[in-house]
N, C-alpha and C. Protein backbone atom coordinates (compact mmCIF):
# COMPACT_ATOMS: atom_id res chain seq x y z
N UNK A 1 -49.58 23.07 24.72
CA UNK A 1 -48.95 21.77 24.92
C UNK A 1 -47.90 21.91 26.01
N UNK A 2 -48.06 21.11 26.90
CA UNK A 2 -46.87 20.79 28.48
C UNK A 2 -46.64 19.61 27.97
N UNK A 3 -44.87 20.14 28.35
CA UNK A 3 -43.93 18.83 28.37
C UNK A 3 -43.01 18.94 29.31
N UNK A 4 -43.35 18.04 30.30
CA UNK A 4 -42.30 17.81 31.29
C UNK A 4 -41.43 16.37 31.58
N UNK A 5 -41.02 16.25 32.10
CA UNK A 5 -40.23 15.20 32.65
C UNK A 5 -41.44 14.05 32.64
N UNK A 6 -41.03 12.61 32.87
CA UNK A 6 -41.60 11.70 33.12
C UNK A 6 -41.55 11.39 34.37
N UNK A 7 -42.65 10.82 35.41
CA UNK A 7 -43.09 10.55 36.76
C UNK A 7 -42.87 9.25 36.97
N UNK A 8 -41.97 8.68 37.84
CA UNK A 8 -41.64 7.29 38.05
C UNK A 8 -43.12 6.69 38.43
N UNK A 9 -44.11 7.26 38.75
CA UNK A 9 -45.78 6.06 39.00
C UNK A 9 -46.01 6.79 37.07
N UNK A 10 -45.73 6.94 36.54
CA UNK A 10 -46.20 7.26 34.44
C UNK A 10 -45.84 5.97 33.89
N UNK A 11 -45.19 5.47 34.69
CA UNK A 11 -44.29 4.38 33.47
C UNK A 11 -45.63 3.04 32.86
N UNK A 12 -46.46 2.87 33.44
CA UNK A 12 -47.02 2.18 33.12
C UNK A 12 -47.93 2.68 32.17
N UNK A 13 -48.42 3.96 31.98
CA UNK A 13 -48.81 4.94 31.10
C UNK A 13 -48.11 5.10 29.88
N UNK A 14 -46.85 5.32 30.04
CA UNK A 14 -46.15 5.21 28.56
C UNK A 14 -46.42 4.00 27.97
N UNK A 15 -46.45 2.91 28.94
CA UNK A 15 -46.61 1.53 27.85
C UNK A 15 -47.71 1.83 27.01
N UNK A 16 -48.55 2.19 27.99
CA UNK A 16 -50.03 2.13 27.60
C UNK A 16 -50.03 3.17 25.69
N UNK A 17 -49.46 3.80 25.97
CA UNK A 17 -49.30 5.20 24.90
C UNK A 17 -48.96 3.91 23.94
N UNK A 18 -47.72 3.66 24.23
CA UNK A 18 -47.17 2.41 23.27
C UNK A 18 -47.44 1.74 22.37
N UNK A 19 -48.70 0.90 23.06
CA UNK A 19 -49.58 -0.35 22.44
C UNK A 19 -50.51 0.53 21.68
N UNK A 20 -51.44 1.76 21.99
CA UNK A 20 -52.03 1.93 21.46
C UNK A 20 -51.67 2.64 20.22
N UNK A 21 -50.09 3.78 20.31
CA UNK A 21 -49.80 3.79 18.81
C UNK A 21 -49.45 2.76 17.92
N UNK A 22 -49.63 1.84 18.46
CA UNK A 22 -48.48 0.77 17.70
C UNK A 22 -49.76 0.02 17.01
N UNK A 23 -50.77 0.54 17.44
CA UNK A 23 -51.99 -0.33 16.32
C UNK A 23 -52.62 -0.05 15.13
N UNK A 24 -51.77 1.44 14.97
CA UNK A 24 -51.93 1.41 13.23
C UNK A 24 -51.07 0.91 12.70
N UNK A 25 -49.98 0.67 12.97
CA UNK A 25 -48.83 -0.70 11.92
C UNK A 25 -49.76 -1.50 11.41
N UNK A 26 -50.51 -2.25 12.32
CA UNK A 26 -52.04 -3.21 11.42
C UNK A 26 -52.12 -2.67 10.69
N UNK A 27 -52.75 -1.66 10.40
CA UNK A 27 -53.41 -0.93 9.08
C UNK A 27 -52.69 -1.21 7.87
N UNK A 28 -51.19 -0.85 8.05
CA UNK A 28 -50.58 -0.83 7.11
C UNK A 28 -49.51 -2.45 6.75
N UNK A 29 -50.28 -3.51 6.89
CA UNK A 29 -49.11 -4.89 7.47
C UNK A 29 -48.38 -5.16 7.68
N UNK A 30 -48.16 -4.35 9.10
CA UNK A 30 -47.16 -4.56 9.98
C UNK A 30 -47.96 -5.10 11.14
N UNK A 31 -48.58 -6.00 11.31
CA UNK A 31 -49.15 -6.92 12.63
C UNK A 31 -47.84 -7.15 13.70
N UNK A 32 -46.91 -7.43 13.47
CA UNK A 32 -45.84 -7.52 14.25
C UNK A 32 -45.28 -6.63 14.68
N UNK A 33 -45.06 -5.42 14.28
CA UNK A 33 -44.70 -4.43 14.56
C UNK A 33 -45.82 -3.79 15.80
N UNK A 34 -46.68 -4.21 15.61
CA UNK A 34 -48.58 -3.65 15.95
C UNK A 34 -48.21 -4.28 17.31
N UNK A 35 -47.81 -5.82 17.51
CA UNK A 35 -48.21 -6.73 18.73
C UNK A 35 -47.01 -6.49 19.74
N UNK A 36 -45.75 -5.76 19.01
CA UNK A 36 -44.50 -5.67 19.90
C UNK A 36 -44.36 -5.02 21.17
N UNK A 37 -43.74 -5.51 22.18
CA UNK A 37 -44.33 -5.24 23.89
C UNK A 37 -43.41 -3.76 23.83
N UNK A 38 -43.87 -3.04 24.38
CA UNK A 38 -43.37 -1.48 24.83
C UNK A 38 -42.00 -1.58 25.25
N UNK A 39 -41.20 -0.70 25.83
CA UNK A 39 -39.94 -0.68 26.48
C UNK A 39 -40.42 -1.20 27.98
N UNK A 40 -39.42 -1.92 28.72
CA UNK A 40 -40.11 -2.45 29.51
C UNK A 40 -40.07 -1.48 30.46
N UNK A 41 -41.03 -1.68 31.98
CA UNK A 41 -40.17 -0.60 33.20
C UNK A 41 -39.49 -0.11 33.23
N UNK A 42 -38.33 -0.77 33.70
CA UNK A 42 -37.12 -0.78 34.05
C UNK A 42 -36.31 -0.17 32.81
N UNK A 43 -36.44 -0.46 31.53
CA UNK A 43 -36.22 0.25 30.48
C UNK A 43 -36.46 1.83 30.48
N UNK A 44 -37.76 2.05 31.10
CA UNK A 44 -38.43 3.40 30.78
C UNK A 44 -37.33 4.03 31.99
N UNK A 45 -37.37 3.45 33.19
CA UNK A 45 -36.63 3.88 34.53
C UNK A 45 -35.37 4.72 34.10
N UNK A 46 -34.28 3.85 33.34
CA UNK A 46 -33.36 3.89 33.39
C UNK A 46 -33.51 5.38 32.42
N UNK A 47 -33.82 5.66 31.47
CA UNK A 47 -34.24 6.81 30.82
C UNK A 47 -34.85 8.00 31.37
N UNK A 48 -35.78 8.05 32.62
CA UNK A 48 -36.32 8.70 33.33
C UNK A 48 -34.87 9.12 34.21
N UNK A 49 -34.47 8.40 34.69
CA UNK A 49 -33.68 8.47 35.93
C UNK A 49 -32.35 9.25 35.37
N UNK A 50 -32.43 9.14 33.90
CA UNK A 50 -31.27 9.91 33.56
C UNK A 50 -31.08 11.08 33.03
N UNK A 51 -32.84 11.36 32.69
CA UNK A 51 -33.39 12.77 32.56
C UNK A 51 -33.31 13.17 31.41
N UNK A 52 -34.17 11.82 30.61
CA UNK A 52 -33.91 11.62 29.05
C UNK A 52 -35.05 10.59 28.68
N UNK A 53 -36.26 11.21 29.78
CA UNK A 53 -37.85 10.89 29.07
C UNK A 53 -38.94 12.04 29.49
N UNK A 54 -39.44 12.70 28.62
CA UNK A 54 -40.98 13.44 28.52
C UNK A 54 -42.03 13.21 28.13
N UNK A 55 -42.81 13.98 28.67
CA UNK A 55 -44.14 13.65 28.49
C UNK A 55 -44.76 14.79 27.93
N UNK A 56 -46.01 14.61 27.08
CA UNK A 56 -46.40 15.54 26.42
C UNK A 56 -47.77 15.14 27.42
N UNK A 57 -48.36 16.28 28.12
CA UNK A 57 -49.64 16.06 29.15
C UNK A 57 -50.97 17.04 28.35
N UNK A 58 -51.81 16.36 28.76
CA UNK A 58 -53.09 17.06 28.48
C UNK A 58 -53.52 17.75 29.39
N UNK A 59 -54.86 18.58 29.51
CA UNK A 59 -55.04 19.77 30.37
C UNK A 59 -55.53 19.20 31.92
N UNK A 60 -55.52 18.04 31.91
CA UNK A 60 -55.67 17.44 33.66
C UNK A 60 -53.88 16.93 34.06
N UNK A 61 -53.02 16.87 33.17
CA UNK A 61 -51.34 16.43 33.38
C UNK A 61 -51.46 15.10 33.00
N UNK A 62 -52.34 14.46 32.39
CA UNK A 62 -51.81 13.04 31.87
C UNK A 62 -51.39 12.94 30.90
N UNK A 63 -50.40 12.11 30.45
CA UNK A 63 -49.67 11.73 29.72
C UNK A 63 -50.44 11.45 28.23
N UNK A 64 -50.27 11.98 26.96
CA UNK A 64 -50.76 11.60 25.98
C UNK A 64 -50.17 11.27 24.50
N UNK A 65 -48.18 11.65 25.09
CA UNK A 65 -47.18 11.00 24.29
C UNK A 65 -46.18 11.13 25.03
N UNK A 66 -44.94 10.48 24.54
CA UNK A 66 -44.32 10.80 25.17
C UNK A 66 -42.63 10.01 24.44
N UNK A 67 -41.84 10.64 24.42
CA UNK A 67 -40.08 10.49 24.36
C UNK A 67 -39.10 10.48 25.03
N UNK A 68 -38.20 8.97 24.68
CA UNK A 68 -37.27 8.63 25.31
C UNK A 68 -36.04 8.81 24.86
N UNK A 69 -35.16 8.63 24.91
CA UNK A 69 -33.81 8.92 24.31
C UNK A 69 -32.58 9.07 25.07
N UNK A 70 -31.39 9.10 25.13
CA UNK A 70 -30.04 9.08 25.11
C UNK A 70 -29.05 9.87 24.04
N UNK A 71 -27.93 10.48 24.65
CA UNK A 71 -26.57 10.73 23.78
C UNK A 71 -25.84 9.47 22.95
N UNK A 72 -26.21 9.75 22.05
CA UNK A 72 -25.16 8.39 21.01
C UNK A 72 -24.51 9.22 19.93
N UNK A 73 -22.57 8.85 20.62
CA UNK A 73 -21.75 9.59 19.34
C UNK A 73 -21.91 11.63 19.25
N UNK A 74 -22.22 12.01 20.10
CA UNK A 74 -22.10 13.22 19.91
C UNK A 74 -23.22 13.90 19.53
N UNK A 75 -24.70 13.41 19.66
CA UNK A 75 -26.17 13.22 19.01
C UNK A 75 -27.14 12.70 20.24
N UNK A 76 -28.16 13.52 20.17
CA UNK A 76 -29.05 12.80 21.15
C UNK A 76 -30.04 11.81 20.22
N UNK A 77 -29.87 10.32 20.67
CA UNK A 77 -30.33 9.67 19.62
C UNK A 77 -31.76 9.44 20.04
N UNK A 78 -32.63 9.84 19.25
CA UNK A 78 -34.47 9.31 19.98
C UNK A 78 -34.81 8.08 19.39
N UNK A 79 -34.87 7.21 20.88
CA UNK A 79 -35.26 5.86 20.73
C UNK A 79 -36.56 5.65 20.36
N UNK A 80 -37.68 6.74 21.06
CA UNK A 80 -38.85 6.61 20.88
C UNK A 80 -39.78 7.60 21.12
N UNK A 81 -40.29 8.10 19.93
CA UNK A 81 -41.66 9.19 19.87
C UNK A 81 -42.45 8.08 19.97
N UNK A 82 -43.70 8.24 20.54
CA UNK A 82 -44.48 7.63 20.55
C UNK A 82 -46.01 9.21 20.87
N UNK A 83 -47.06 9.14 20.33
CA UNK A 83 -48.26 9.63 20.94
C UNK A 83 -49.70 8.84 20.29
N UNK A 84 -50.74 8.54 21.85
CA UNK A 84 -51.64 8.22 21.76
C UNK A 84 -52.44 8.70 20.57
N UNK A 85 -53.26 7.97 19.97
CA UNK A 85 -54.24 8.04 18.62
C UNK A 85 -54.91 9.43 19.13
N UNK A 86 -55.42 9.58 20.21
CA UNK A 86 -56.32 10.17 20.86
C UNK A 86 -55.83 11.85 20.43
N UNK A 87 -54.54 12.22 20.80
CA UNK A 87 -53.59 13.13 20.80
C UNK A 87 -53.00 13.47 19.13
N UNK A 88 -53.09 12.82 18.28
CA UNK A 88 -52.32 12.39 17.06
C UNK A 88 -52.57 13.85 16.23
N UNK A 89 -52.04 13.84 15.09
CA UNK A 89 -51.95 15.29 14.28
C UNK A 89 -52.65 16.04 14.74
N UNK A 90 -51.58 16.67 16.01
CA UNK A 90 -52.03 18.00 16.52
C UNK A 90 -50.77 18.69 17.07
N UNK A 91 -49.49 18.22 16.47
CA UNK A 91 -48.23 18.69 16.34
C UNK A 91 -47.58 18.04 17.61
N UNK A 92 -48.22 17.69 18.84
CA UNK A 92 -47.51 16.48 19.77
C UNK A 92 -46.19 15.85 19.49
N UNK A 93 -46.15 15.32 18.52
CA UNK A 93 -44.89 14.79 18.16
C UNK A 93 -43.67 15.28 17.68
N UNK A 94 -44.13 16.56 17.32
CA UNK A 94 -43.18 18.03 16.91
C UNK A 94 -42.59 18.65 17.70
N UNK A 95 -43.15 18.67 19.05
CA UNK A 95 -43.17 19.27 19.98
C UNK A 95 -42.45 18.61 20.63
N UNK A 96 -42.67 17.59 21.06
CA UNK A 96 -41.46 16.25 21.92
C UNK A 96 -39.89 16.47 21.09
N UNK A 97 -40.07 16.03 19.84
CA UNK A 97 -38.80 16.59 19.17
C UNK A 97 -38.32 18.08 19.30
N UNK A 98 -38.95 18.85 19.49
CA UNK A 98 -38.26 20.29 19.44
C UNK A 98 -37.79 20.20 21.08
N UNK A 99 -38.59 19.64 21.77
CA UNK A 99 -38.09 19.78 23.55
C UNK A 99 -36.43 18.59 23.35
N UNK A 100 -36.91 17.78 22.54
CA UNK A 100 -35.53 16.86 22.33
C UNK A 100 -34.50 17.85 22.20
N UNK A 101 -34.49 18.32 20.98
CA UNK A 101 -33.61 19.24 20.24
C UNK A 101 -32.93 20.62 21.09
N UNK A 102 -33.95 21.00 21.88
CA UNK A 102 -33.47 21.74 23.15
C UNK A 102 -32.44 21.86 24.14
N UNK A 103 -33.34 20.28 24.84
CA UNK A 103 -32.15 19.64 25.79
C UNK A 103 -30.92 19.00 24.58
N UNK A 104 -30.93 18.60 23.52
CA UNK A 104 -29.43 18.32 22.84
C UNK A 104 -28.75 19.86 22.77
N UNK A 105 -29.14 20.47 22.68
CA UNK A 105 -28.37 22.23 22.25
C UNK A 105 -27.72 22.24 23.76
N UNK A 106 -28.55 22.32 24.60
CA UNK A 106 -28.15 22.48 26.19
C UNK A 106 -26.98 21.60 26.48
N UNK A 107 -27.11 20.43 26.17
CA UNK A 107 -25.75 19.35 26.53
C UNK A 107 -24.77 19.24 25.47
N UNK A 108 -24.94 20.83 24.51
CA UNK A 108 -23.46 20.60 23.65
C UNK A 108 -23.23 19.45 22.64
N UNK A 109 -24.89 18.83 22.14
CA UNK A 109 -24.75 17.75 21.70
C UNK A 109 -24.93 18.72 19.82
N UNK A 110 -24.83 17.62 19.07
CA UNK A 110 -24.76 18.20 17.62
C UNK A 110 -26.00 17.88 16.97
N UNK A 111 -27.39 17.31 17.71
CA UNK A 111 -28.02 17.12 16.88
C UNK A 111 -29.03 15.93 16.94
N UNK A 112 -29.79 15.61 16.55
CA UNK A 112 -30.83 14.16 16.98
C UNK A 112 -30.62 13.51 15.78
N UNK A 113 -30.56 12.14 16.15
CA UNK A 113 -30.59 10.69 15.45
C UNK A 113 -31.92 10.52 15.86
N UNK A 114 -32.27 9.01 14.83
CA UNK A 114 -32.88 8.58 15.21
C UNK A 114 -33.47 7.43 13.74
N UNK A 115 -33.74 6.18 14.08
CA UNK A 115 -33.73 5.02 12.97
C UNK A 115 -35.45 4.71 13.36
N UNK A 116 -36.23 4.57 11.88
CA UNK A 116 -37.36 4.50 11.74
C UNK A 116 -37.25 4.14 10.50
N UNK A 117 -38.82 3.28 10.23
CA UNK A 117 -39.12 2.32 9.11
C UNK A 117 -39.73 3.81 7.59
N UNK A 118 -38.43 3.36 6.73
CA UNK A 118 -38.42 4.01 5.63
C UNK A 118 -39.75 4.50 4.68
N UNK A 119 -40.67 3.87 4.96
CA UNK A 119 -41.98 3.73 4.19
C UNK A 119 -43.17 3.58 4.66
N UNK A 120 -43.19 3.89 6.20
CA UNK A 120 -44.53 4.20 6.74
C UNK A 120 -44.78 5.63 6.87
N UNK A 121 -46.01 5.97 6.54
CA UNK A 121 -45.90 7.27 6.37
C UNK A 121 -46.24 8.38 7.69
N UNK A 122 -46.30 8.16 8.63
CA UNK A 122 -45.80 8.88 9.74
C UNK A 122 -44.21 8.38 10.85
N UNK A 123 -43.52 7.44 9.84
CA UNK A 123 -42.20 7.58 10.44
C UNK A 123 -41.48 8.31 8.92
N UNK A 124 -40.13 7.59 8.19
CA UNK A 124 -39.15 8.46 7.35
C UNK A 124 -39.76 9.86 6.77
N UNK A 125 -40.91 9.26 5.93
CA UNK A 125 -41.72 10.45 5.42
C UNK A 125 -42.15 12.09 6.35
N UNK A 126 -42.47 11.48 7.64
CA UNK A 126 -42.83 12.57 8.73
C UNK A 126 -41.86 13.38 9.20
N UNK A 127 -41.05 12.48 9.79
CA UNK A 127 -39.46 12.93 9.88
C UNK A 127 -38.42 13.99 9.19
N UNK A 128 -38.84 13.46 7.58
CA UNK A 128 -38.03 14.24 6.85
C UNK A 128 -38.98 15.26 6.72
N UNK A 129 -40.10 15.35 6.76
CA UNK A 129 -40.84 17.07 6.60
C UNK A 129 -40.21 17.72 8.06
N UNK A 130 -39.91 17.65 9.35
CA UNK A 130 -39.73 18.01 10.26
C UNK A 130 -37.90 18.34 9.68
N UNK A 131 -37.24 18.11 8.79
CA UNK A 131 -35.84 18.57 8.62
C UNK A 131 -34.65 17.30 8.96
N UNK A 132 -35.56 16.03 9.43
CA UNK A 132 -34.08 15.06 9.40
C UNK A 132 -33.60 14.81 7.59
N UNK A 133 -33.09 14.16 7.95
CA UNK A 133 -32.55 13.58 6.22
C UNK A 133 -31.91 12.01 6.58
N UNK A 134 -31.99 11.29 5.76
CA UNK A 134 -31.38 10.08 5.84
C UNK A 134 -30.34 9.93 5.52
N UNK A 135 -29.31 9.09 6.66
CA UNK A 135 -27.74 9.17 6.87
C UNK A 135 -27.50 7.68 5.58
N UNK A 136 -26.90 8.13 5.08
CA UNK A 136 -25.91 6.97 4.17
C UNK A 136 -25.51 6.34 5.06
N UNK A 137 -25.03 5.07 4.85
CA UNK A 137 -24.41 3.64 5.62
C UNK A 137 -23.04 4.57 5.98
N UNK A 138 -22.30 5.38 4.77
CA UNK A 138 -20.66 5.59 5.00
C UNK A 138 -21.09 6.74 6.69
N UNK A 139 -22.51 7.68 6.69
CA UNK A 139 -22.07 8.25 7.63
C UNK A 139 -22.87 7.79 8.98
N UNK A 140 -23.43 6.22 8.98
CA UNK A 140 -23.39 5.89 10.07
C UNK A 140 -22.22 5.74 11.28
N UNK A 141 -22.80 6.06 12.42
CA UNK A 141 -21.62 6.13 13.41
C UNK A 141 -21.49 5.22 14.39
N UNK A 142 -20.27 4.39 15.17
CA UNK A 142 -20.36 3.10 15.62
C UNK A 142 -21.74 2.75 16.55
N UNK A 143 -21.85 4.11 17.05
CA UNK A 143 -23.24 3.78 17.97
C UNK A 143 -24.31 3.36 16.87
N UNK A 144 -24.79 4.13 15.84
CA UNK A 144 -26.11 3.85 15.04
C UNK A 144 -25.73 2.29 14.46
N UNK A 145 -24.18 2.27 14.31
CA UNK A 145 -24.80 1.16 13.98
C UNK A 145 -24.36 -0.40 14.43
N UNK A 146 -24.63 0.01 15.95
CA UNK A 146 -24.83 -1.21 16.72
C UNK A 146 -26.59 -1.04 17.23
N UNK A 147 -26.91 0.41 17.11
CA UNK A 147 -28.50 0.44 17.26
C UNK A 147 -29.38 -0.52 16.06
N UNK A 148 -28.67 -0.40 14.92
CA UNK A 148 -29.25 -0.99 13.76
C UNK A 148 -28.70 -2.35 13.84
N UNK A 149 -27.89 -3.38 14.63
CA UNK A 149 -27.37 -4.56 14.15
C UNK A 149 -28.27 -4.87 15.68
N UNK A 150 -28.56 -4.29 16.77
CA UNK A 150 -29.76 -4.72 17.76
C UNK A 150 -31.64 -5.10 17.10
N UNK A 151 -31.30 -3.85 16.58
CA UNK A 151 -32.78 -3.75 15.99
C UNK A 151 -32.70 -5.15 14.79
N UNK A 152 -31.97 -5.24 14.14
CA UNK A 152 -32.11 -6.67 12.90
C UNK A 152 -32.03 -7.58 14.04
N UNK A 153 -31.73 -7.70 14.95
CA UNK A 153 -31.83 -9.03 16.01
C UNK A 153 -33.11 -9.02 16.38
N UNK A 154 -34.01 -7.96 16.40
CA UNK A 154 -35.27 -8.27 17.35
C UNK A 154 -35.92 -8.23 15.77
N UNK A 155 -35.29 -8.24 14.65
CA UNK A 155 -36.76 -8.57 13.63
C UNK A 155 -37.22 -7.35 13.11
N UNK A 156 -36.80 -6.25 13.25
CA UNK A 156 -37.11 -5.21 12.40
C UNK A 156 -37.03 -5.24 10.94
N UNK A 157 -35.56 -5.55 10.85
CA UNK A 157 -35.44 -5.06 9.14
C UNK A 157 -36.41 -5.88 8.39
N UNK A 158 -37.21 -6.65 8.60
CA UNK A 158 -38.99 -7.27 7.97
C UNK A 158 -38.82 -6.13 6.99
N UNK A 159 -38.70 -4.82 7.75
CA UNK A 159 -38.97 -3.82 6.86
C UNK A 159 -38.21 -2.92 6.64
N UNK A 160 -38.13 -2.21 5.34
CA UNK A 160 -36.68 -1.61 5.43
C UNK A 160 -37.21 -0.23 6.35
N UNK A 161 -35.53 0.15 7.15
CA UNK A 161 -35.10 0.98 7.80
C UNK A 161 -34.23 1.83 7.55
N UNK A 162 -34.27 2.92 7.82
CA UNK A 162 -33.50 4.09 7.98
C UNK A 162 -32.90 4.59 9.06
N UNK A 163 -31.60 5.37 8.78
CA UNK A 163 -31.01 5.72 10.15
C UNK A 163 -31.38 7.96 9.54
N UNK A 164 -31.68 8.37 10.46
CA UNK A 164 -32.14 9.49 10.18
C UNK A 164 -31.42 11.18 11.33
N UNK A 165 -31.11 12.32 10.57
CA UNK A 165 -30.28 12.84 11.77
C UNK A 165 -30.89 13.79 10.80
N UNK A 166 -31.05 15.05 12.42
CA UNK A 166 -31.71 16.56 12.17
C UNK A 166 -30.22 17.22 12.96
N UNK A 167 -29.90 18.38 12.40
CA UNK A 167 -28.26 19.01 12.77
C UNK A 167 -29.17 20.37 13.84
């Protein structure tokens, strides 16, 4: 498995990754969750450009998952694992997180955040086999939880959520 940086001509590729993980939420009734538009460009840009998106590539270098993220509060918080169906349980997503967890050690950070739906079973459930644990409300931190009072604006909490941190 190669994971490198993200390619400013990829960005339209990550969407692509996007939509197509996002179509097992159907399965489980989350249709809305399923139909929700990717991060936009300019979204992905600003993450690329700050040297805080990868790609997990297959053996020609295309893209077949891939993670975005930022420092929030002393924590590199991951906005988004995402990997293609195509790519799926074959540790891809383990792997993006451990390259996360890397670059957080490198920038002196304490650790990955990250808020996902409590009861689907490749987000809280997956998560916590990988070593996060779920943060109590008392030890949310002002960043998580203006991430969590964004996310109830776009319609998430439909379903319950978790705020989640690996040390």
């Amino acid at each position: 498995m190669r994971i490198r940086p993200a390619a400013p001509t990829e960005l339209a590729a990550l969407q692509d990754i996007e939509r197509a993980a996002g179509v097992a939420f159907r399965e489980v009734g989350m249709a809305k969750i399923a139909e929700d538009e990717p991060p936009t460009s300019a979204e992905l840009e600003r993450y690329r450009r700050a040297g805080h998106a990868w790609v997990a590539v297959d053996d020609v270098d295309r893209p077949v998952a891939y993670l975005i993220g930022e420092p929030v509060d002393g924590a590199f918080h991951v906005e988004q694992v995402s990997v293609h169906p195509r790519a799926a349980r074959r540790g891809v997503g383990r792997a993006l997180l451990a390259h996360a967890a890397d670059h957080a050690r490198a920038e002196g950070l304490a650790g990955l955040t990250l808020t996902t739906f409590r009861d689907v079973p490749w987000n809280a459930p997956y998560y916590a086999r990988l070593g996060f644990r779920a943060l109590p409300e008392a030890e949310l931190t002002p960043g998580l939880r203006a991430i969590r009072a964004a996310e109830a604006e776009h319609g998430l909490d439909r379903w319950p959520r978790v705020c989640m941190r690996a040390d």
